[in-house]
Protein backbone atom coordinates (compact mmCIF):
# COMPACT_ATOMS: atom_id res chain seq x y z
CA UNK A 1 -37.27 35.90 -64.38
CA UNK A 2 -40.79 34.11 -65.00
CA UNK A 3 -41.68 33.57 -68.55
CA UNK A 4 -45.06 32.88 -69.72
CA UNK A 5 -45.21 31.08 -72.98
CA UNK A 6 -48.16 32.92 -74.31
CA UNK A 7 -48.85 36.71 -74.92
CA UNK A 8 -50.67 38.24 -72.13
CA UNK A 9 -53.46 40.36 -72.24
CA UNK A 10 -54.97 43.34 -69.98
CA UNK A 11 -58.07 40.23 -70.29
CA UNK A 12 -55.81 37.70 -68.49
CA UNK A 13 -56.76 36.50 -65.00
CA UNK A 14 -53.97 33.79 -64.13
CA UNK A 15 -55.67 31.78 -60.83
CA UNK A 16 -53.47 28.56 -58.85
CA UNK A 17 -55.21 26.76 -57.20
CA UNK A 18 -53.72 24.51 -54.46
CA UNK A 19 -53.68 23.06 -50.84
CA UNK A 20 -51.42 25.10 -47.86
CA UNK A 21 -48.77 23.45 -46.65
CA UNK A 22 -46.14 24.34 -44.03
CA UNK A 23 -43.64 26.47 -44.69
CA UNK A 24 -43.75 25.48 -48.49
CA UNK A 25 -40.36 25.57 -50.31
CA UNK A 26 -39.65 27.82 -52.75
CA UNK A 27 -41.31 27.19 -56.11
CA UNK A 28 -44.70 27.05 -53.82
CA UNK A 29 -44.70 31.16 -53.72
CA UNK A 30 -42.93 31.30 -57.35
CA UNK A 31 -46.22 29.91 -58.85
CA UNK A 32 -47.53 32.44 -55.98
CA UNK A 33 -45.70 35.28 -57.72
CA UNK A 34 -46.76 33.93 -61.19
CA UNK A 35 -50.43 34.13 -60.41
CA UNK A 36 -53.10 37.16 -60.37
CA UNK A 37 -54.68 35.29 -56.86
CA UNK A 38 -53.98 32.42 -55.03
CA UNK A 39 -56.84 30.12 -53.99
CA UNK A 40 -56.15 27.86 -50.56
CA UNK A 41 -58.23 24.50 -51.47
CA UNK A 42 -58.02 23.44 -47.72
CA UNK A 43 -61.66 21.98 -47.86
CA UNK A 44 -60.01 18.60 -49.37
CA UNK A 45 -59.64 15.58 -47.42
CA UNK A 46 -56.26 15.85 -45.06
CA UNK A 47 -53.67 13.52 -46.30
CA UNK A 48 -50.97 11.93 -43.62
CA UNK A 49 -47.03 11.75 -44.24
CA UNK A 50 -48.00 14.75 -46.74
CA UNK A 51 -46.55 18.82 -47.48
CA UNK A 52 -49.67 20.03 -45.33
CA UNK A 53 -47.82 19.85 -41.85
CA UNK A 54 -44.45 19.26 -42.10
CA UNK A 55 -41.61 20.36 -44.57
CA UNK A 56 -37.78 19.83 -44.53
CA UNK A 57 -35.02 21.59 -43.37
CA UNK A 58 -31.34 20.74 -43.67
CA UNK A 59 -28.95 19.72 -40.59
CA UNK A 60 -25.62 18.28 -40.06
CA UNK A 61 -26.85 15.07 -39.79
CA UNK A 62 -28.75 15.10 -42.78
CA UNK A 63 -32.78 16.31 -44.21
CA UNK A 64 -35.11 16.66 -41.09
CA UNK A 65 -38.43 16.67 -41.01
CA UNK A 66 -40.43 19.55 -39.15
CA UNK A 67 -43.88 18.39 -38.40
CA UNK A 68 -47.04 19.89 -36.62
CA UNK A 69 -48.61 17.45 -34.49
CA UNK A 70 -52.73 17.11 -35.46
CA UNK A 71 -55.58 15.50 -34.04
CA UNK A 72 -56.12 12.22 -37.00
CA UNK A 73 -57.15 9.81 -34.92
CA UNK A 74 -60.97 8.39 -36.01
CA UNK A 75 -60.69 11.27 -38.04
CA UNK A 76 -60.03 9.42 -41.73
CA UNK A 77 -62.25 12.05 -43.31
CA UNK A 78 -61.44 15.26 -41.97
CA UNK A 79 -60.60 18.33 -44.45
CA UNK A 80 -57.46 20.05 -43.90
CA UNK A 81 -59.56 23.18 -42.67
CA UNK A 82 -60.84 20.82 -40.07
CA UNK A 83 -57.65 19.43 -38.91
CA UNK A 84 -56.77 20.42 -35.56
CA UNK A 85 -53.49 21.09 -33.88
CA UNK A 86 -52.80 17.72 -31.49
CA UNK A 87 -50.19 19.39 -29.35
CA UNK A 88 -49.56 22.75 -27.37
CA UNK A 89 -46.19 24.56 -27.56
CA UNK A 90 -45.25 22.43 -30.91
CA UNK A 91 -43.95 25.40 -32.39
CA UNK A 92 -41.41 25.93 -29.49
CA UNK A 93 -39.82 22.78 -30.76
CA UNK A 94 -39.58 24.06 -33.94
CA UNK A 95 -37.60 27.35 -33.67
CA UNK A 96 -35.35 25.31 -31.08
CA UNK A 97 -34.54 22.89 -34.02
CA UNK A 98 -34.56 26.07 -36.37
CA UNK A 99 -32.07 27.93 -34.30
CA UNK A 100 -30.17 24.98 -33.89
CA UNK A 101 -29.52 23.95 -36.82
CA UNK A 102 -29.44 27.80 -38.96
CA UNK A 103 -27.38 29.66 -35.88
CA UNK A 104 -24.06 29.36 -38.46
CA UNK A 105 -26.21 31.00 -41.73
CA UNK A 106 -25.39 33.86 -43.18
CA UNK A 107 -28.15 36.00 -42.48
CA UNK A 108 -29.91 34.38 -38.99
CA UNK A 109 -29.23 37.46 -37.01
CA UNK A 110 -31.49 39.48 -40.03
CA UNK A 111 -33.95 37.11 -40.66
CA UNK A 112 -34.69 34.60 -36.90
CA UNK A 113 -36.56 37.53 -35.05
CA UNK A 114 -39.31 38.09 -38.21
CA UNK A 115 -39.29 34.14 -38.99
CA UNK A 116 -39.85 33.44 -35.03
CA UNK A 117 -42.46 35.95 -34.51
CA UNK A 118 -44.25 34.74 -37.87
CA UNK A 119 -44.06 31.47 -36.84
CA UNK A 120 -45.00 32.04 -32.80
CA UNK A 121 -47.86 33.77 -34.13
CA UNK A 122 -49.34 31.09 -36.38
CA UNK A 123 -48.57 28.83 -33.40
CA UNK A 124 -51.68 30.30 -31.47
CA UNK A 125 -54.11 29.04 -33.80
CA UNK A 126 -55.93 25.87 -32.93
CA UNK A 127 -56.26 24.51 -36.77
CA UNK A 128 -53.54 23.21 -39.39
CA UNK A 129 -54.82 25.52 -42.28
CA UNK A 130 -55.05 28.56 -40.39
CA UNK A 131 -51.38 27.96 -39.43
CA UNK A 132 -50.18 27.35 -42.33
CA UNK A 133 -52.32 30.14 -44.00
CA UNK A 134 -50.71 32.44 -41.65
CA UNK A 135 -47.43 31.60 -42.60
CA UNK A 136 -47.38 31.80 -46.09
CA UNK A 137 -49.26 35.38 -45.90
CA UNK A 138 -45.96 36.53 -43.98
CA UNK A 139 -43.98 35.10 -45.94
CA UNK A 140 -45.08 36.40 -49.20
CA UNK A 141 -45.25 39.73 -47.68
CA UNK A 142 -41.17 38.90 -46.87
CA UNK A 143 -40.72 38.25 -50.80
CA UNK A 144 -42.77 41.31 -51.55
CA UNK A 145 -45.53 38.71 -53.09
CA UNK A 146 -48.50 40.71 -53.44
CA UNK A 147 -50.72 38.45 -55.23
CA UNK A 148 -54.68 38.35 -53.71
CA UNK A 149 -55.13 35.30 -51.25
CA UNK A 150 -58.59 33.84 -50.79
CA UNK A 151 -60.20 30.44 -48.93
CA UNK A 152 -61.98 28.49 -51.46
CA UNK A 153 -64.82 28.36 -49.27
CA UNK A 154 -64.93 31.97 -49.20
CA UNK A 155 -66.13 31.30 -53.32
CA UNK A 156 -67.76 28.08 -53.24
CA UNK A 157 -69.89 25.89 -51.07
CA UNK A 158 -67.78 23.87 -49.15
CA UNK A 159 -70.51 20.94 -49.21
CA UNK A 160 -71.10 21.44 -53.28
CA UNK A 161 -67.57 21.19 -53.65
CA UNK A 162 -66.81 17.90 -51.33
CA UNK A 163 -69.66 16.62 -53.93
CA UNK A 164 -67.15 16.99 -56.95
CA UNK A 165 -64.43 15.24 -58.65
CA UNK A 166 -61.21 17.08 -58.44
CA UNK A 167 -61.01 18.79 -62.26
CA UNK A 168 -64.62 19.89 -61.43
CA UNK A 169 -63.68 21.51 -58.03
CA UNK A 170 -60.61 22.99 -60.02
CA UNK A 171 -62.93 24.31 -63.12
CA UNK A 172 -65.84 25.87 -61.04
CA UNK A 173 -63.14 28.04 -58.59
CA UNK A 174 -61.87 29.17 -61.91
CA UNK A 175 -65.02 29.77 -63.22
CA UNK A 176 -66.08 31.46 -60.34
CA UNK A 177 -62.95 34.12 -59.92
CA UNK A 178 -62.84 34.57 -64.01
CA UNK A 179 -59.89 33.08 -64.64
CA UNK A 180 -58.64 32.83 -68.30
CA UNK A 181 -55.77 30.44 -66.85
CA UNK A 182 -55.36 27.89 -64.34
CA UNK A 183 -51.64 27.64 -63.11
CA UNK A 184 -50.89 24.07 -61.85
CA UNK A 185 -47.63 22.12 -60.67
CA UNK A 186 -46.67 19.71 -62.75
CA UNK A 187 -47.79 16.36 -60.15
CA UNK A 188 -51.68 17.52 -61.07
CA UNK A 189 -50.90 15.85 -65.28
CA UNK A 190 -52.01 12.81 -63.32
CA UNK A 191 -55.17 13.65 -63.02
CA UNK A 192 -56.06 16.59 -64.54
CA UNK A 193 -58.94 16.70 -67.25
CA UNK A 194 -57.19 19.27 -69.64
CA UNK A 195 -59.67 19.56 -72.10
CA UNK A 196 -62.57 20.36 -70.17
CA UNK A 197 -61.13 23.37 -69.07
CA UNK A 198 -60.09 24.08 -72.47
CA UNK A 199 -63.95 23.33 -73.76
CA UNK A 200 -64.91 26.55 -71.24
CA UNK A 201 -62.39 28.25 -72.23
CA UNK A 202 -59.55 28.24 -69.67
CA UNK A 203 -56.01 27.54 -70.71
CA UNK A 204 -54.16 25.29 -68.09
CA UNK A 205 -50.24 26.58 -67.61
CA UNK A 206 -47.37 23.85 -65.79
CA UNK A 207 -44.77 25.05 -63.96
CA UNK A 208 -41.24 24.02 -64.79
CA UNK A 209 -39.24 23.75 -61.47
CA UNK A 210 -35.82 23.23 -63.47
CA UNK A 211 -32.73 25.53 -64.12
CA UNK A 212 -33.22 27.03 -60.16
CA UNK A 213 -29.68 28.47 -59.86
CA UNK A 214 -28.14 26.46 -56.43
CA UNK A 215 -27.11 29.09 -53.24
CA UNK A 216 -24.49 28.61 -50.20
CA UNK A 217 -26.02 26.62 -48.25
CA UNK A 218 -25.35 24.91 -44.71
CA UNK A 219 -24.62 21.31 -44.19
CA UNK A 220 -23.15 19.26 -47.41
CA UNK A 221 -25.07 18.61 -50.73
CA UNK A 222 -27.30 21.43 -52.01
CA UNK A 223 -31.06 20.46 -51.90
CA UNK A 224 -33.37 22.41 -53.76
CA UNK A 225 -36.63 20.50 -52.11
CA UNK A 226 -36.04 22.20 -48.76
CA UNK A 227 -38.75 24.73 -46.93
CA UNK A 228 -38.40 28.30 -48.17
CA UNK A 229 -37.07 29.54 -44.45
CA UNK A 230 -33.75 27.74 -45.47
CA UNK A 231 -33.33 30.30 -48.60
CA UNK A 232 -34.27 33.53 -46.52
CA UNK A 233 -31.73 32.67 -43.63
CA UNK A 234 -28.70 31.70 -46.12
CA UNK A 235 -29.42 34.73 -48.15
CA UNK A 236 -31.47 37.20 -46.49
CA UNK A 237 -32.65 39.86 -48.53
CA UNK A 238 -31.26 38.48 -51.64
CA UNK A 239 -33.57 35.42 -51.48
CA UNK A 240 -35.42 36.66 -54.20
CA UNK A 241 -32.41 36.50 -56.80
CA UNK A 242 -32.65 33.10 -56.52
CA UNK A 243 -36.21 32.37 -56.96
CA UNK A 244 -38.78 33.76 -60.28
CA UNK A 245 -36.96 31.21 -62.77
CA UNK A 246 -40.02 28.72 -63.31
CA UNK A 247 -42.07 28.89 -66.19
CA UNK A 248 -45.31 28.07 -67.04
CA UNK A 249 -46.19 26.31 -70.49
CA UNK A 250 -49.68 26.92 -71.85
CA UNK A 251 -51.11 23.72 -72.50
């Protein structure tokens, strides 16, 4: 189970903060689980070869990528809530290579019709975040995630935000929704001003990705960095068993 190293409160408003991505892997919607509301930053610049449009599946010949096709051409600015979809019927392609390459897993007959309909739905929408926003809705609903999910422009100005630095951005959306504790992956100690949200009061928790227990899996070596729709077709509805083992540590 999740452990928080520090007594909570009925006061305690835990907030992450992060960018979507596509079909995230599986310590994305643990830190989901492990916060009181998630808040999609998708007014950030896009980045290319990045977690926002493609993720990784396993196949007999090795990782693959699975990647949405968007319009980033002239467009070295855009935000990822401005990123367009380059390419119609992209997500066709995708549950071919899904069914191809997850036909022999335990649990494809249960989980393929939900996971295609999920995923030809969020294929109808003409931009990257709402995709991907989409997705991770159903799939949190799958892992009986309830935690609140809100745009960050739905709190903020999207132009007063472009204005600041990236701990600033972070500090005012937690300022703004209350939060007593920011929950972060462990990549944002790079950059992350600590102490400022310490100085207004805000406690900043990293999650530990280590001791995830390894499941059967398809095609050789276990990899734990793969998207979450590997976990629910090898293990179904016992997905869950094998996720809610990060912690956060209250810095």
């Amino acid at each position: 189970m999740i452990v928080i190293e520090k007594p909570v409160s009925k006061a305690t408003k835990r907030v992450m903060i992060t960018q979507s991505n596509y079909i995230p892997w599986k310590g994305y919607f643990d830190l989901i689980a492990l916060a009181d509301e998630l808040i999609l930053l998708d007014s950030v610049q896009f980045t290319r070869r990045d977690w926002r449009n493609r993720n990784i599946i396993k196949t007999p010949n090795g990782p693959l990528w699975l990647t949405i096709p968007v319009e980033v051409k002239g467009r070295y600015h855009q935000a990822i809530d401005e990123t367009r979809i380059a390419e119609i019927g992209w997500v066709d392609a995708h549950i071919r290579t899904i069914q191809m390459n997850y036909k022999r897993a335990a649990y494809f007959k249960d989980i393929s019709p939900w996971l295609f309909e999920s995923l030809s739905k969020a294929g109808e929408e003409p931009l990257l975040a709402h995709v991907n926003e989409q997705l991770i809705r159903s799939i949190c609903a799958r892992l009986f995630i309830e935690t609140p999910i809100r745009r960050c422009t739905d709190i903020l100005d999207k132009a007063a935000m472009q204005q600041m630095d990236s701990t600033e951005r972070l500090l005012e959306l937690c300022r703004a929704t209350n939060a007593t504790d920011y929950i972060s992956g462990p990549a944002a100690r790079d950059y992350l001003n600590v102490s400022l949200f310490n100085k207004h009061g805000i406690d900043v928790g990293w999650a530990d990705y280590s001791g995830y227990p390894e499941y059967p899996q398809l095609w050789g070596a276990f990899d734990h960095r793969v998207s979450i729709v590997d976990l629910l077709l090898n293990m179904g509805q016992s997905a869950s068993s094998y996720m809610h083992h990060i912690r956060a540590a209250i810095t």
